[in-house]
Protein backbone atom coordinates (compact mmCIF):
# COMPACT_ATOMS: atom_id res chain seq x y z
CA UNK A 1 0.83 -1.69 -26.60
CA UNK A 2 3.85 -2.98 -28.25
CA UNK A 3 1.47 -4.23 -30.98
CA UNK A 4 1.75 -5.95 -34.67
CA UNK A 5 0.43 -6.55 -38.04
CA UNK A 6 2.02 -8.29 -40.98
CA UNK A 7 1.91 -11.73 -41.67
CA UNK A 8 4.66 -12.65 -44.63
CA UNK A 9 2.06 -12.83 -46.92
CA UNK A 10 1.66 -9.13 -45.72
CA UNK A 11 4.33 -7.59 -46.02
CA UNK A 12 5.29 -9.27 -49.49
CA UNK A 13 2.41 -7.96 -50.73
CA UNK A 14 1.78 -4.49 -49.55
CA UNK A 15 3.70 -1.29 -50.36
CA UNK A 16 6.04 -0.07 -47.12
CA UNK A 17 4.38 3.31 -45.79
CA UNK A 18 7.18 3.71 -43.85
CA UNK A 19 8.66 6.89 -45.31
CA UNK A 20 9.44 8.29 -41.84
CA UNK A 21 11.76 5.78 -40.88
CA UNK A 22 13.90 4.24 -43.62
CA UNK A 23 15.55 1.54 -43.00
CA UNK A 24 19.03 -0.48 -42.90
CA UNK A 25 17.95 -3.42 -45.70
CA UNK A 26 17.40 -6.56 -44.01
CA UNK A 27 20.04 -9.58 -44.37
CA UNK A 28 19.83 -13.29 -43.62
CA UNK A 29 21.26 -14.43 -40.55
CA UNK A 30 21.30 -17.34 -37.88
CA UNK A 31 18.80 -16.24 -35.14
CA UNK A 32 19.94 -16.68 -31.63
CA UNK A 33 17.09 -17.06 -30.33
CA UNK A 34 14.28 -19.66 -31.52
CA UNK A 35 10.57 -18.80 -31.97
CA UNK A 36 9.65 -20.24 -28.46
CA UNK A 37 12.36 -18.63 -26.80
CA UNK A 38 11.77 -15.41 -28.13
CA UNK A 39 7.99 -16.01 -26.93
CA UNK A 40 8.55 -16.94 -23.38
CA UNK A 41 11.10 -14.08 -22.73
CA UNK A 42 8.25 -11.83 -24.05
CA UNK A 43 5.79 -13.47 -21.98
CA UNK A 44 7.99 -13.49 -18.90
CA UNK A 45 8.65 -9.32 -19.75
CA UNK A 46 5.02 -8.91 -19.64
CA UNK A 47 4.27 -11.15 -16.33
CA UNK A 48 7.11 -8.79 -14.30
CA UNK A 49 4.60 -5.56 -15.07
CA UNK A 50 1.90 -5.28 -11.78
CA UNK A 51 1.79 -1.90 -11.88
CA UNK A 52 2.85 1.24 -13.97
CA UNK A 53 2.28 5.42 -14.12
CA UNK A 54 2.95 7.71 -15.90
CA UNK A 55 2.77 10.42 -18.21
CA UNK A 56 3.04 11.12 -21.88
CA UNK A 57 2.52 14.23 -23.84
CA UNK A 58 2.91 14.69 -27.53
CA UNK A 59 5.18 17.19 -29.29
CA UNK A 60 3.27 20.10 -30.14
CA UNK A 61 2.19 20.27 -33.79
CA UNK A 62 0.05 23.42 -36.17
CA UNK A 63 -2.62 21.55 -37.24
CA UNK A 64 -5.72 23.43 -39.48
CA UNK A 65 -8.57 23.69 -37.61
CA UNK A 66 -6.88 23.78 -34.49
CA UNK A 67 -4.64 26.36 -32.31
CA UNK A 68 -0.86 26.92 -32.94
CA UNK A 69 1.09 24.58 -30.66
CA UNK A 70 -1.87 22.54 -29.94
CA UNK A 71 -0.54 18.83 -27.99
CA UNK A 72 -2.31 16.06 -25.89
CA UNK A 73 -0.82 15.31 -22.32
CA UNK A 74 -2.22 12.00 -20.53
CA UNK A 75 -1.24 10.80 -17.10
CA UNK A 76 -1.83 7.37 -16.78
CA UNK A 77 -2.12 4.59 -14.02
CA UNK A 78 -2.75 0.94 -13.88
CA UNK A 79 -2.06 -2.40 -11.69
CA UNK A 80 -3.44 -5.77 -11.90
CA UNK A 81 -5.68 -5.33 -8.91
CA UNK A 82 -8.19 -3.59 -11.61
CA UNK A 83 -7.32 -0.16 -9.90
CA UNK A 84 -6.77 2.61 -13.34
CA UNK A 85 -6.45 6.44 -13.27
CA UNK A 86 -6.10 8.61 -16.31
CA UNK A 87 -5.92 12.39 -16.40
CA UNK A 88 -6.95 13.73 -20.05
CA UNK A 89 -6.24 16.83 -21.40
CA UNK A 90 -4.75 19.37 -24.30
CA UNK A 91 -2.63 22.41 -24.50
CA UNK A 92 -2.04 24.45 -26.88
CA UNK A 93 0.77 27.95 -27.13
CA UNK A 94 -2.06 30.23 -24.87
CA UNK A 95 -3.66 27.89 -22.91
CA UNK A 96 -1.48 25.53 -20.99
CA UNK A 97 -2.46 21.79 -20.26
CA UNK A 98 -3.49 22.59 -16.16
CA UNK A 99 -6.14 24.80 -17.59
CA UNK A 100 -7.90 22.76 -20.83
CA UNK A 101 -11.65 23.46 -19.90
CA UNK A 102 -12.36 20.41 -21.37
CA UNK A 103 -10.17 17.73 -19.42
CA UNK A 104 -11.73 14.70 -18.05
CA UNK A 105 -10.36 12.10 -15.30
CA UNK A 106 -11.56 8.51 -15.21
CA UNK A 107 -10.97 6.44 -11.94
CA UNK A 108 -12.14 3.02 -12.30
CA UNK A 109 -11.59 0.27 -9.31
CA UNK A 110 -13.53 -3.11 -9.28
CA UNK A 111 -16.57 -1.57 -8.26
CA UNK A 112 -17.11 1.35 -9.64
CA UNK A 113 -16.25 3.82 -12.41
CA UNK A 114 -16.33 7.89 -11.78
CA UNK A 115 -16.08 10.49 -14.51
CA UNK A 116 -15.03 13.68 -13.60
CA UNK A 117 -15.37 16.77 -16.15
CA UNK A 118 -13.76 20.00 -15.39
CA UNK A 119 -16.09 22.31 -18.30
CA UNK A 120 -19.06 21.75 -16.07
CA UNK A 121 -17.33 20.49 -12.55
CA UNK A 122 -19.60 17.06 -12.66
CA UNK A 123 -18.82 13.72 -11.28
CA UNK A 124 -21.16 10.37 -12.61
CA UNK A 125 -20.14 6.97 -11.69
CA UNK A 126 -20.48 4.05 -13.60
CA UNK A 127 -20.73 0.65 -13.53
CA UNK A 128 -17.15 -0.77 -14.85
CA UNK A 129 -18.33 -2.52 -17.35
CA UNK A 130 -20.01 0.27 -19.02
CA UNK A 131 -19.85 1.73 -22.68
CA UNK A 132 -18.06 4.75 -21.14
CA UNK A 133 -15.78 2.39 -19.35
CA UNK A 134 -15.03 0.26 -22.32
CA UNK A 135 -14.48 3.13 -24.80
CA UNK A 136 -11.61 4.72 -22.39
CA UNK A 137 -9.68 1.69 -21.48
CA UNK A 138 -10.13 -0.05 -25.09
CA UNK A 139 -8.38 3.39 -26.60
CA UNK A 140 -6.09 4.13 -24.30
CA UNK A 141 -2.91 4.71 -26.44
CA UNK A 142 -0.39 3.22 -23.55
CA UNK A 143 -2.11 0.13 -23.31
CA UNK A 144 -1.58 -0.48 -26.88
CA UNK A 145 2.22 0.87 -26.81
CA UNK A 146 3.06 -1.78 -24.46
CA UNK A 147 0.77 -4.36 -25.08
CA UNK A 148 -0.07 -4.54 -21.88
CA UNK A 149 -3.28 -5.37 -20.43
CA UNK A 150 -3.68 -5.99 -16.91
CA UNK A 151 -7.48 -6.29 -16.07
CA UNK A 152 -8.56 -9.91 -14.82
CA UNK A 153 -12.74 -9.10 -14.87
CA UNK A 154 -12.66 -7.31 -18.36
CA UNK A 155 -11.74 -8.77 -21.60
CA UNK A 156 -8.88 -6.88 -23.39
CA UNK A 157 -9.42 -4.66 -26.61
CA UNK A 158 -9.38 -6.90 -30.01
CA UNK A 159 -8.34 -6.28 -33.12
CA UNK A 160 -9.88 -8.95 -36.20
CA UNK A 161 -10.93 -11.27 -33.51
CA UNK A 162 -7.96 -10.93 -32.40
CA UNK A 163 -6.76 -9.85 -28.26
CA UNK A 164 -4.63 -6.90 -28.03
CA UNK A 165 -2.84 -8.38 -25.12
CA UNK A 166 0.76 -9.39 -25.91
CA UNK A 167 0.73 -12.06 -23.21
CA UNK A 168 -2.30 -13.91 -23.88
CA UNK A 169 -1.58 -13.92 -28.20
CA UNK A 170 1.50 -15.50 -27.20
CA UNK A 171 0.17 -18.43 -24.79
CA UNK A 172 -2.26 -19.34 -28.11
CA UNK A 173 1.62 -20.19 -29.61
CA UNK A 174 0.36 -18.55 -33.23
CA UNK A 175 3.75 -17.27 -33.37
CA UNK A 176 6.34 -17.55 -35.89
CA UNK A 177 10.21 -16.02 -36.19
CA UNK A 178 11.30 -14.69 -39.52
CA UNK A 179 14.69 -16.34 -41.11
CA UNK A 180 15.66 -12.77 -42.01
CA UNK A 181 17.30 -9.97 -39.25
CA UNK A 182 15.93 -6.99 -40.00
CA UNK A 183 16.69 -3.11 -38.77
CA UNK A 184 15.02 -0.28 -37.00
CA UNK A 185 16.78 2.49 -36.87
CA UNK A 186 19.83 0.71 -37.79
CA UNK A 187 19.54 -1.44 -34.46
CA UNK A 188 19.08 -5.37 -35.68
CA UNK A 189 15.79 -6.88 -34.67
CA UNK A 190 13.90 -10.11 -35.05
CA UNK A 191 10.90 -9.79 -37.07
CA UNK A 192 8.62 -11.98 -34.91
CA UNK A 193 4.53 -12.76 -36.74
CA UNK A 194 2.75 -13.47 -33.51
CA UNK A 195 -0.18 -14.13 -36.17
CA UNK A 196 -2.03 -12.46 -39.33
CA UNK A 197 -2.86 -9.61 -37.68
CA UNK A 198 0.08 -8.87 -35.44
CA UNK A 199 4.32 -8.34 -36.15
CA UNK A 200 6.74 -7.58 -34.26
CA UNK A 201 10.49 -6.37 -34.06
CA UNK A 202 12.73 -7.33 -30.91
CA UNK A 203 16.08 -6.20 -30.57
CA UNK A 204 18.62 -8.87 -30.88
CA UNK A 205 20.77 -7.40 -27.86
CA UNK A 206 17.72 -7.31 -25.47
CA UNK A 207 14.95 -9.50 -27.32
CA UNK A 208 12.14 -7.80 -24.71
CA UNK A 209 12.27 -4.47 -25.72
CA UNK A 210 9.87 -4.13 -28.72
CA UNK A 211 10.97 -1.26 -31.09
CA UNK A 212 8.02 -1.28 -33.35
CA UNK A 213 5.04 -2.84 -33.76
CA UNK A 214 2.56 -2.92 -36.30
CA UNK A 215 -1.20 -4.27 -37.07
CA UNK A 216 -2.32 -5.28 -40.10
CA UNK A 217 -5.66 -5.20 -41.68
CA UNK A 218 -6.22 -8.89 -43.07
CA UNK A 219 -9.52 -7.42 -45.07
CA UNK A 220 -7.06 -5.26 -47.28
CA UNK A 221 -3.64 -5.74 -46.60
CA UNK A 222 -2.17 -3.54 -45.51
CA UNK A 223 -0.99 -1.73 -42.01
CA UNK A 224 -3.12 -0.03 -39.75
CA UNK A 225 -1.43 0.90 -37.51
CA UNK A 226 2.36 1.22 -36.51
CA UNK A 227 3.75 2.23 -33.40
CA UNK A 228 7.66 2.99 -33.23
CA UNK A 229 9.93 3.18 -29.81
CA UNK A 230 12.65 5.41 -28.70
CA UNK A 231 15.50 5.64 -26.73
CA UNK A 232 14.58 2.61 -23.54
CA UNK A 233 15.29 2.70 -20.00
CA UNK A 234 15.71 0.17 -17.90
CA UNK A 235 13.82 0.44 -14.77
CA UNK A 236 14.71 -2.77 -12.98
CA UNK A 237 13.81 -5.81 -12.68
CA UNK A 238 13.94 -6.86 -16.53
CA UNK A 239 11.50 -3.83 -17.20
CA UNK A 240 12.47 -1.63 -20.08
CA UNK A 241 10.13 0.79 -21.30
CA UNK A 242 10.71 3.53 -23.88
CA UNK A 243 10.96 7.52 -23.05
CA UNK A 244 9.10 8.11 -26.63
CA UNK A 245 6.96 6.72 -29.05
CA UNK A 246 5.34 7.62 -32.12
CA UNK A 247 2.26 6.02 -33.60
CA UNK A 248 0.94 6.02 -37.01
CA UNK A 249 -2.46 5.29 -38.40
CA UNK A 250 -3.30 4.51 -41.49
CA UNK A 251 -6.65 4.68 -43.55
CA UNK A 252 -6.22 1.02 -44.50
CA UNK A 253 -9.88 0.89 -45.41
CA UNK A 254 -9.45 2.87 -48.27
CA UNK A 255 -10.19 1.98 -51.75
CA UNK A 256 -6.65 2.26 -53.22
CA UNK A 257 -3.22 1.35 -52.26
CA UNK A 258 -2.30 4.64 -52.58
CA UNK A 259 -4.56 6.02 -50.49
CA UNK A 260 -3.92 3.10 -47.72
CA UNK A 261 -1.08 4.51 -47.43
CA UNK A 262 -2.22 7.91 -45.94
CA UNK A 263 -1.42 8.77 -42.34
CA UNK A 264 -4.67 9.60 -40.66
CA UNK A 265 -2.88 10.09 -37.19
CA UNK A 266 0.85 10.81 -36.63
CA UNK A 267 2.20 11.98 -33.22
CA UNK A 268 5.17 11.88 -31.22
CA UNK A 269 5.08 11.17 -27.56
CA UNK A 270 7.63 11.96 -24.90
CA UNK A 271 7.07 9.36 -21.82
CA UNK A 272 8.00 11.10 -18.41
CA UNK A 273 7.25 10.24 -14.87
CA UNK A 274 7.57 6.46 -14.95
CA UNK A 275 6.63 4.34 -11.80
CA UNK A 276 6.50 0.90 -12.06
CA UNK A 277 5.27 -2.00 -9.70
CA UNK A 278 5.63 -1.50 -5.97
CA UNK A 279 6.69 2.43 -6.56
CA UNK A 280 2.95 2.96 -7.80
CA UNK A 281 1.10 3.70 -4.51
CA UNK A 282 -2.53 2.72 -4.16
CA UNK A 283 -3.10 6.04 -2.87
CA UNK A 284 -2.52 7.47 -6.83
CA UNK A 285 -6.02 5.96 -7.57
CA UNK A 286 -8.05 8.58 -6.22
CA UNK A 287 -9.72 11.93 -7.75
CA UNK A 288 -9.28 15.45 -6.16
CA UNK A 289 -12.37 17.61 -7.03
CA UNK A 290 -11.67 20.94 -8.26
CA UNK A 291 -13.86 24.19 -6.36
CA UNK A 292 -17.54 24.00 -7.79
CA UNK A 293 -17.76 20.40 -8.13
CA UNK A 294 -21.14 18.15 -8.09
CA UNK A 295 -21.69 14.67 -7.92
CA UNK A 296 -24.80 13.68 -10.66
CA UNK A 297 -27.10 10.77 -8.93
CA UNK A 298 -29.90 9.10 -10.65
CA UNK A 299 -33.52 9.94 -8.90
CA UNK A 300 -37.00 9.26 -9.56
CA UNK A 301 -37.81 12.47 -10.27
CA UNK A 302 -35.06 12.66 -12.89
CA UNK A 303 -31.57 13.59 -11.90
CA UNK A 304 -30.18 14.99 -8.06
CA UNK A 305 -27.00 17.11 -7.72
CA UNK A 306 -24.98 16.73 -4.47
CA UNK A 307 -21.92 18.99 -3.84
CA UNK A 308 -18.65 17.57 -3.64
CA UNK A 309 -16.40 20.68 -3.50
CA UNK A 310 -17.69 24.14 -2.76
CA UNK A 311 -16.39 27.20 -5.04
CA UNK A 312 -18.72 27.67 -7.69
CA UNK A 313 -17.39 31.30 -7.46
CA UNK A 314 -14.17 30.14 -8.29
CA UNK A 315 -15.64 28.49 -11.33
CA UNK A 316 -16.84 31.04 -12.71
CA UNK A 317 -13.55 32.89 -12.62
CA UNK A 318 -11.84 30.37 -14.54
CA UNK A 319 -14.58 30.30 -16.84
CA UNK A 320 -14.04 33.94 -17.84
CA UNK A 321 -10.27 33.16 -18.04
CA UNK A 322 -11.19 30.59 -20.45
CA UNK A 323 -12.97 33.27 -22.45
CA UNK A 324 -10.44 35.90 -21.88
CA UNK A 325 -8.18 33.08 -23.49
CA UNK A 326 -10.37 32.53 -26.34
CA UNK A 327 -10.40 35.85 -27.29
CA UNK A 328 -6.85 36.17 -27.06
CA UNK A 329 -5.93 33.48 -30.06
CA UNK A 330 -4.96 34.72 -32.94
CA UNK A 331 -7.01 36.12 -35.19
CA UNK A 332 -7.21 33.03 -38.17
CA UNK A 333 -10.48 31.25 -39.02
CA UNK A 334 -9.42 28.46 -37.26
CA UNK A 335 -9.05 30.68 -33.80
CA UNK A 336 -12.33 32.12 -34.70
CA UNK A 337 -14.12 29.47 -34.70
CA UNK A 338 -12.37 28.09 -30.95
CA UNK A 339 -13.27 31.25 -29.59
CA UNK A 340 -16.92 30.91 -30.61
CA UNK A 341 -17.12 26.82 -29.11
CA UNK A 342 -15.17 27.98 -25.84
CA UNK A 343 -18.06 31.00 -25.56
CA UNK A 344 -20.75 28.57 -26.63
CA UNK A 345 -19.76 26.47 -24.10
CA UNK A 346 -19.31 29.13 -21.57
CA UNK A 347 -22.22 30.49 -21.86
CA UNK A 348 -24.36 26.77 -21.79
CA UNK A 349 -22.82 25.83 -18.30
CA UNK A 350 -23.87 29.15 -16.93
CA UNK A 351 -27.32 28.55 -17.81
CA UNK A 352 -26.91 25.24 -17.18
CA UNK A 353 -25.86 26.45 -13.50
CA UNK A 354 -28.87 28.75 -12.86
CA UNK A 355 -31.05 26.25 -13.57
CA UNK A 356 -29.71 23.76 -11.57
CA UNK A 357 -29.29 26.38 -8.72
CA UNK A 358 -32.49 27.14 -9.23
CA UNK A 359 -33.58 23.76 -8.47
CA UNK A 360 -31.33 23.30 -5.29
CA UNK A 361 -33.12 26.56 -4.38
CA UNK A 362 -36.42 25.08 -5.04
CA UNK A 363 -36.05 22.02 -3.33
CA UNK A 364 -34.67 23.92 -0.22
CA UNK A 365 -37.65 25.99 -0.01
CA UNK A 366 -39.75 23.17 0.09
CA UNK A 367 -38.22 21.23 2.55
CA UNK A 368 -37.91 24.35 4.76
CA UNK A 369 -42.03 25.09 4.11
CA UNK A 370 -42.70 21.36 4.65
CA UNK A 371 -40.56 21.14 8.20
């Protein structure tokens, strides 16, 4: 979400991190635009969003410890009828995102939550207000880019007490407008403190569009986390959302200044794919089960497997291809040590699939000796 930190206090008294992104320096001006303006054209920006898809994917990056070319692609989709969607998965220069063994899709409507895992082909639902629920939509990334929260039945994510949603900070009126115009990326912006956890700067020309954000942590002063936008499009009706973003995290727990300054997360996103309102079909909040898929259900004797897609066979192939992948990476430590989780893992679900076959076959047998 298009988030903030920084109260003035703040950002007197902390060091700027912001080495990636220097600055025009800030001059005094007369704002256009008063405090309570500024809110209700962010509110009203907000209250135009129903619905919204999409996709973002970040640039790929060589990272120790993990593959060359290794990035993170997530489709998203949301409305304000409590329907969500996401798609999660990672790519790297030999394996491409369609294939990550370990992807997972989340469907949640206002019901009922269902995991789906493509390693092992399983499907458990949930209750939506479950820790699994909670944990995906409190860290979904988007949510936070756009400060956007559009669930009704469950409380948004909170950060110090507190809510990450843009809208309902802004209706408490713990807002505030800087007397100084400052620059991102050389574009002017109004530095608006929504309150002593969140800042944020609006561009003069089109106040609504956010391009950064940043939270503070009160407990040390300094920024958590900062989220910058890039290059907006307007998609109608007073919508404007950005085509990239990159957020930064910070360890602002750390003992030092210095070391509050280091970037414990720092990717680049490109946004593709945007729907927004009425153009985002109910029908995108379903799940298509890939061959070999089972559906887990809670029994008394312990746990019941009912097939949702047939193909284990085909499973299994792309199970070897994962291997065959594996193998494949070049040959550093790091590569070494994917290829031995990708084979560990491998190698559990087939046992894992005997035995459960085993079981089916079991229970078959009896049924067939009891009838």
């Amino acid at each position: 979400m298009l988030l903030a930190c920084l109260n003035i206090a703040l950002i007197a008294a902390s060091p700027d991190p912001n080495a990636a992104f220097p600055d025009v320096p800030s001059f005094t001006d007369h704002a256009t635009h008063t405090a309570d303006e500024l809110a209700n054209i962010l509110i009203r920006k907000r209250e135009a969003f129903t619905a919204v898809s999409l996709v973002y994917q970040s640039l790929p990056q060589d990272v120790p410890g993990n593959p060359d070319g290794s990035y993170w692609r997530r489709s998203v989709s949301a409305n304000e009828d409590g329907f969500f969607i996401s798609h999660n998965c990672h790519g790297h220069d030999e394996l491409p995102w369609q294939s990550d063994p370990n992807s997972k899709s989340l469907l949640v409507t206002p019901g009922q939550a269902t995991l789906m895992e493509n390693l092992n082909r399983t499907v458990a639902q949930f209750d939506p207000g479950s820790d699994v629920v909670d944990y995906s939509l409190r860290t979904e990334v988007f949510f936070e880019v756009l400060a956007w929260w559009p669930f009704d039945d469950i409380p948004a994510p909170r950060n110090d007490s507190h809510s990450r949603s843009l809208r309902e900070m802004l209706k408490k009126q713990q807002y505030r407008l800087l007397p100084e115009i400052d620059h991102v990326r050389s574009t002017p912006c109004y530095v608006f403190a929504v309150n002593d956890v969140f800042t944020l700067w609006c561009d003069c020309e089109q106040p609504g569009r956010i391009l950064r954000s940043e939270i503070a942590n009160p407990k040390t002063r300094s920024i958590h986390t900062r989220i910058e936008m890039m290059d907006f499009k307007d998609f109608g009706q007073g919508i404007w959302l950005p085509t990239g973003f990159q957020i930064i995290r910070f360890d602002s727990n750390a003992h030092t200044t210095e070391l509050r300054q280091r970037r414990l997360f720092d990717h680049t996103f490109l946004v593709s794919d945007v729907k927004v309102n009425e153009e985002v079909k109910h029908s995108e909040f379903s799940l298509t089960y890939p061959p070999g898929t089972v559906m887990e259900r809670k029994a008394e004797a312990g746990v019941e497997y009912e097939v949702m897609e047939p193909g284990q066979s085909d499973h299994f192939r792309s199970i070897v291809n994962w291997c065959r992948i594996g193998s494949n990476q070049s040959r550093t430590e790091s590569s070494g040590q994917w290829r031995q989780h990708i084979l560990v893992l491998a190698i559990s679900f087939l046992v894992g699939c005997a035995f459960t076959y085993s079981i089916h076959r079991k229970k078959r047998l009896h049924g067939c000796s009891q009838g």
